[in-house]
PDB file of N, CA and C in Angstrom:
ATOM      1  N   UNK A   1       0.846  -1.177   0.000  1.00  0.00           N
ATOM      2  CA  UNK A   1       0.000   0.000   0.000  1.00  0.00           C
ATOM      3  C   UNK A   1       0.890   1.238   0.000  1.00  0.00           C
ATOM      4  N   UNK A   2       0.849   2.548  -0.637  1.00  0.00           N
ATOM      5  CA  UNK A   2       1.192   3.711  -0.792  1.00  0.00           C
ATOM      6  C   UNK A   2       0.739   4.969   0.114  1.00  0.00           C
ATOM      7  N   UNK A   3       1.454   5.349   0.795  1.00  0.00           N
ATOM      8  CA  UNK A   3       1.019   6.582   1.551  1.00  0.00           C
ATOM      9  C   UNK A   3       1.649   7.567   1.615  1.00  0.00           C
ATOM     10  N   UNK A   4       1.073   8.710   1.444  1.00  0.00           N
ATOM     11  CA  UNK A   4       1.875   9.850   1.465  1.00  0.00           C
ATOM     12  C   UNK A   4       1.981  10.717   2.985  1.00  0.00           C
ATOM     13  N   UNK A   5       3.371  10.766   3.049  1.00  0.00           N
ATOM     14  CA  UNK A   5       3.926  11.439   3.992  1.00  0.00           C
ATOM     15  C   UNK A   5       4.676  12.603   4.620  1.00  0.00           C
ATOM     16  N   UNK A   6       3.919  13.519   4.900  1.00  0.00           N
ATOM     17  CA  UNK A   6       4.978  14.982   4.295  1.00  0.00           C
ATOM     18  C   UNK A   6       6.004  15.372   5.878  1.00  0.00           C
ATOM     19  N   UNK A   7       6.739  16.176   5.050  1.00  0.00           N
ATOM     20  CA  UNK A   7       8.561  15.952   6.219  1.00  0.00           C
ATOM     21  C   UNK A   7       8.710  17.437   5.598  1.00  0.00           C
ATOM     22  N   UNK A   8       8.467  17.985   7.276  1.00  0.00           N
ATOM     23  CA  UNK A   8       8.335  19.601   7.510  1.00  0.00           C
ATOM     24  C   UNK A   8       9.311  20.221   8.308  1.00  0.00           C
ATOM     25  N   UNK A   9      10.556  20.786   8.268  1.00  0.00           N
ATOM     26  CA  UNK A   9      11.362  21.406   8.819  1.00  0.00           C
ATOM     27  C   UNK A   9      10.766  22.412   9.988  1.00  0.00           C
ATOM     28  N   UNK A  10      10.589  22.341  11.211  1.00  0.00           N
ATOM     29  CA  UNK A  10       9.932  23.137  12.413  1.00  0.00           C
ATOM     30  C   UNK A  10      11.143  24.304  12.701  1.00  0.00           C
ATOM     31  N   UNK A  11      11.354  25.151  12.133  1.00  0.00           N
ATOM     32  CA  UNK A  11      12.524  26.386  12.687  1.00  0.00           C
ATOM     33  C   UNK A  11      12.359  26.646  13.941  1.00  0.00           C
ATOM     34  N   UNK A  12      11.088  26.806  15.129  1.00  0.00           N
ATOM     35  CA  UNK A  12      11.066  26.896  15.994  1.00  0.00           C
ATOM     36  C   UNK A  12      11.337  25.856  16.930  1.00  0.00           C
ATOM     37  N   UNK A  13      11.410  24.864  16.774  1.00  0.00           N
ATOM     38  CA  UNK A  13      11.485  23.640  17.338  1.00  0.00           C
ATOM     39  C   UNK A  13      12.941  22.941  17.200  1.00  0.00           C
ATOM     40  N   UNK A  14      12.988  23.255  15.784  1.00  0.00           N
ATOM     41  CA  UNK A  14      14.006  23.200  15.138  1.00  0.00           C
ATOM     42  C   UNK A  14      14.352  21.394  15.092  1.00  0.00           C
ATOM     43  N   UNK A  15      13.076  21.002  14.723  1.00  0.00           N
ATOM     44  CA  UNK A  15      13.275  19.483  14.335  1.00  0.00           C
ATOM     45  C   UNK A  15      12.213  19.462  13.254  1.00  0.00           C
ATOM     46  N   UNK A  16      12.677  17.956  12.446  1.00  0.00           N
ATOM     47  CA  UNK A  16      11.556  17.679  11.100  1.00  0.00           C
ATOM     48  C   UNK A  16      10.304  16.788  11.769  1.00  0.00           C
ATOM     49  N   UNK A  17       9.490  16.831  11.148  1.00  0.00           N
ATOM     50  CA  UNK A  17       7.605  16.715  11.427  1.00  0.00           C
ATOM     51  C   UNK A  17       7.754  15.964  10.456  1.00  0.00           C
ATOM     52  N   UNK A  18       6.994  14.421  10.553  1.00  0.00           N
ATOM     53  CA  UNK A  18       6.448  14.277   9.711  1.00  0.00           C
ATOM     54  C   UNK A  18       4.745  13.697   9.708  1.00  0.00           C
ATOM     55  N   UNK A  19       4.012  14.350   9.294  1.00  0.00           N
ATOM     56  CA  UNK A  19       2.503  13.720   9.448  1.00  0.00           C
ATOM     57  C   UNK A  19       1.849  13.245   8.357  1.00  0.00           C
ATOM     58  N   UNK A  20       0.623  12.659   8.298  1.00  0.00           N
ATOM     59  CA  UNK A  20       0.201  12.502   7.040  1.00  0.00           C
ATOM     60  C   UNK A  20      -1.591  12.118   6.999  1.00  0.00           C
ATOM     61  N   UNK A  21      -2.057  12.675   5.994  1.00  0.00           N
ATOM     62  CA  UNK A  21      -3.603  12.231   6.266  1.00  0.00           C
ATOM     63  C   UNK A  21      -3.982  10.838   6.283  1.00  0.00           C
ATOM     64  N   UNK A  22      -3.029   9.954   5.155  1.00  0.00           N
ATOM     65  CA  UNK A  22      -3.574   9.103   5.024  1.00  0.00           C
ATOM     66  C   UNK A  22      -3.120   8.001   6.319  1.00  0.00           C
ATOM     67  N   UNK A  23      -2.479   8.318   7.184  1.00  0.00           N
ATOM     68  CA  UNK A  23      -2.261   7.305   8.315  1.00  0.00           C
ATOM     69  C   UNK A  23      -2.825   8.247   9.487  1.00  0.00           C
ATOM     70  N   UNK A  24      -3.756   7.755   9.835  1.00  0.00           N
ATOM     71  CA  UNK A  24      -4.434   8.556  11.182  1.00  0.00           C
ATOM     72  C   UNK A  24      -3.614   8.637  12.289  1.00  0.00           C
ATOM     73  N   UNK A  25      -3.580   9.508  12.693  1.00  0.00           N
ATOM     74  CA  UNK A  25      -3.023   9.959  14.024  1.00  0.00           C
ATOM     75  C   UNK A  25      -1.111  10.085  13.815  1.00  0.00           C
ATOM     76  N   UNK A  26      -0.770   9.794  12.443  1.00  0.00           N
ATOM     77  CA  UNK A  26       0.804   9.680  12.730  1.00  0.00           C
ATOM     78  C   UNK A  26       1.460  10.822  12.912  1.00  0.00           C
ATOM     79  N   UNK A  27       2.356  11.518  13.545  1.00  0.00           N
ATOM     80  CA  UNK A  27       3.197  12.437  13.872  1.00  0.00           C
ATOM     81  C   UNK A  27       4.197  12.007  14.870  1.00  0.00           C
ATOM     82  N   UNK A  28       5.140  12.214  13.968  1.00  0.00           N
ATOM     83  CA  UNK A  28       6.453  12.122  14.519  1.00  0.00           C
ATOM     84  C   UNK A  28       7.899  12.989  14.421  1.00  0.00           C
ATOM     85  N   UNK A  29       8.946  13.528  15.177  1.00  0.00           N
ATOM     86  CA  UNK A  29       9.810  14.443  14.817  1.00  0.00           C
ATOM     87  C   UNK A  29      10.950  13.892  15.412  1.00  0.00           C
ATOM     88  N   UNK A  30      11.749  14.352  14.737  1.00  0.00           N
ATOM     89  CA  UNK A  30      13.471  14.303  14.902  1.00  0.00           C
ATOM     90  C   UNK A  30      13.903  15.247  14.877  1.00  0.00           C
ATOM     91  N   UNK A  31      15.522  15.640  15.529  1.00  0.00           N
ATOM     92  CA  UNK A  31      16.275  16.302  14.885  1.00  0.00           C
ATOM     93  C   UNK A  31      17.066  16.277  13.637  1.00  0.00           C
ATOM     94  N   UNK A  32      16.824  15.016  12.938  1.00  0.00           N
ATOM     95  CA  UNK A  32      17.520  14.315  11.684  1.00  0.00           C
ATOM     96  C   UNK A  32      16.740  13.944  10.824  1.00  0.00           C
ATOM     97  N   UNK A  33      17.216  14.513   9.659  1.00  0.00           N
ATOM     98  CA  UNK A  33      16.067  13.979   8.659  1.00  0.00           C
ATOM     99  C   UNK A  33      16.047  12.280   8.498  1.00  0.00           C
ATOM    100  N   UNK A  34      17.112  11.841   8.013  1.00  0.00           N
ATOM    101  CA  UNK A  34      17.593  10.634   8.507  1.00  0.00           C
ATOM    102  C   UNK A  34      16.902   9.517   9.339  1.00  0.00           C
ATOM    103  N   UNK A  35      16.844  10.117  10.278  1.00  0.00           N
ATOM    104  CA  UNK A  35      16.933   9.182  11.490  1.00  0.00           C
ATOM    105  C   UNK A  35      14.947   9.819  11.324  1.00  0.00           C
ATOM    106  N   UNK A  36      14.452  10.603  11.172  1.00  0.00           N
ATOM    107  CA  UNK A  36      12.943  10.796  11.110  1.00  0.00           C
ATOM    108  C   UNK A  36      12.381   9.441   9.950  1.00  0.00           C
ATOM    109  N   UNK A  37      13.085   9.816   8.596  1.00  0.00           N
ATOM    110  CA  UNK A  37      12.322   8.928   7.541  1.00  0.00           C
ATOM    111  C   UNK A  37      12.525   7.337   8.183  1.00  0.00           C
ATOM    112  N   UNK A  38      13.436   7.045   8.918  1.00  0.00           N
ATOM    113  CA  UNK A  38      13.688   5.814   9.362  1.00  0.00           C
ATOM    114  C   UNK A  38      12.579   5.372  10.212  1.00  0.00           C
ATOM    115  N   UNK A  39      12.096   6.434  11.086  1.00  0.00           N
ATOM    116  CA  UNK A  39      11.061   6.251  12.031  1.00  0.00           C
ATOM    117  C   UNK A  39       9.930   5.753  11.246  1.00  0.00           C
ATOM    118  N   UNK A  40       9.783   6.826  10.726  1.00  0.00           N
ATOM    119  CA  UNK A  40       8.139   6.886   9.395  1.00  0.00           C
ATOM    120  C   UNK A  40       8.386   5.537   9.292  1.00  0.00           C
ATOM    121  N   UNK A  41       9.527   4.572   8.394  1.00  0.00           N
ATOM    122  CA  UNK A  41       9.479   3.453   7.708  1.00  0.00           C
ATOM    123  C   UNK A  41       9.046   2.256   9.273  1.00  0.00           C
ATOM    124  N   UNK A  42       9.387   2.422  10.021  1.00  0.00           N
ATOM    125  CA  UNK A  42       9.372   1.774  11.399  1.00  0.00           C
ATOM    126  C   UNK A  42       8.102   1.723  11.837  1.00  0.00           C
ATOM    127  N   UNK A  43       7.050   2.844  11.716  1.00  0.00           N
ATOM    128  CA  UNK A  43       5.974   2.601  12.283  1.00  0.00           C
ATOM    129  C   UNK A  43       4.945   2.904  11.459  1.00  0.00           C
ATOM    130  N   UNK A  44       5.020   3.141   9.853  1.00  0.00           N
ATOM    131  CA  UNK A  44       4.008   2.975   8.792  1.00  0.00           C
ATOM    132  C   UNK A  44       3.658   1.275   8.834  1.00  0.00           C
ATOM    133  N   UNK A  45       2.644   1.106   8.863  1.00  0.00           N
ATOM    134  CA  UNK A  45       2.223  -0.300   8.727  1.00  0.00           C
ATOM    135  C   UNK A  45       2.125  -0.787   7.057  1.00  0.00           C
ATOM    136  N   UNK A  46       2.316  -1.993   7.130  1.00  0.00           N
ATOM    137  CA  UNK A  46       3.173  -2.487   5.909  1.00  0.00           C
ATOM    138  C   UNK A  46       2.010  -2.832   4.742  1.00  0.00           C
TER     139      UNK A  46
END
């Protein structure tokens, strides 16, 4: 399955966001882009 996931640079926070409509409730942030998309792949269900 395909989902889109958008990866938002927070200047105030100063970490990346990433949320998405099509997975309810997901939000998650890092200080690393890296180490964020790794997360996304970790807890998007397969």
């Amino acid at each position: 399955m395909n989902y889109t996931v958008n990866l938002l640079w927070d200047p105030d926070a100063s970490v990346w966001v990433a949320t998405s409509d099509d997975i309810k409730g997901l939000v998650l942030e890092s200080g690393s882009l890296d180490v964020l998309i790794e997360r996304v792949r970790m807890t998007v269900p397969d």
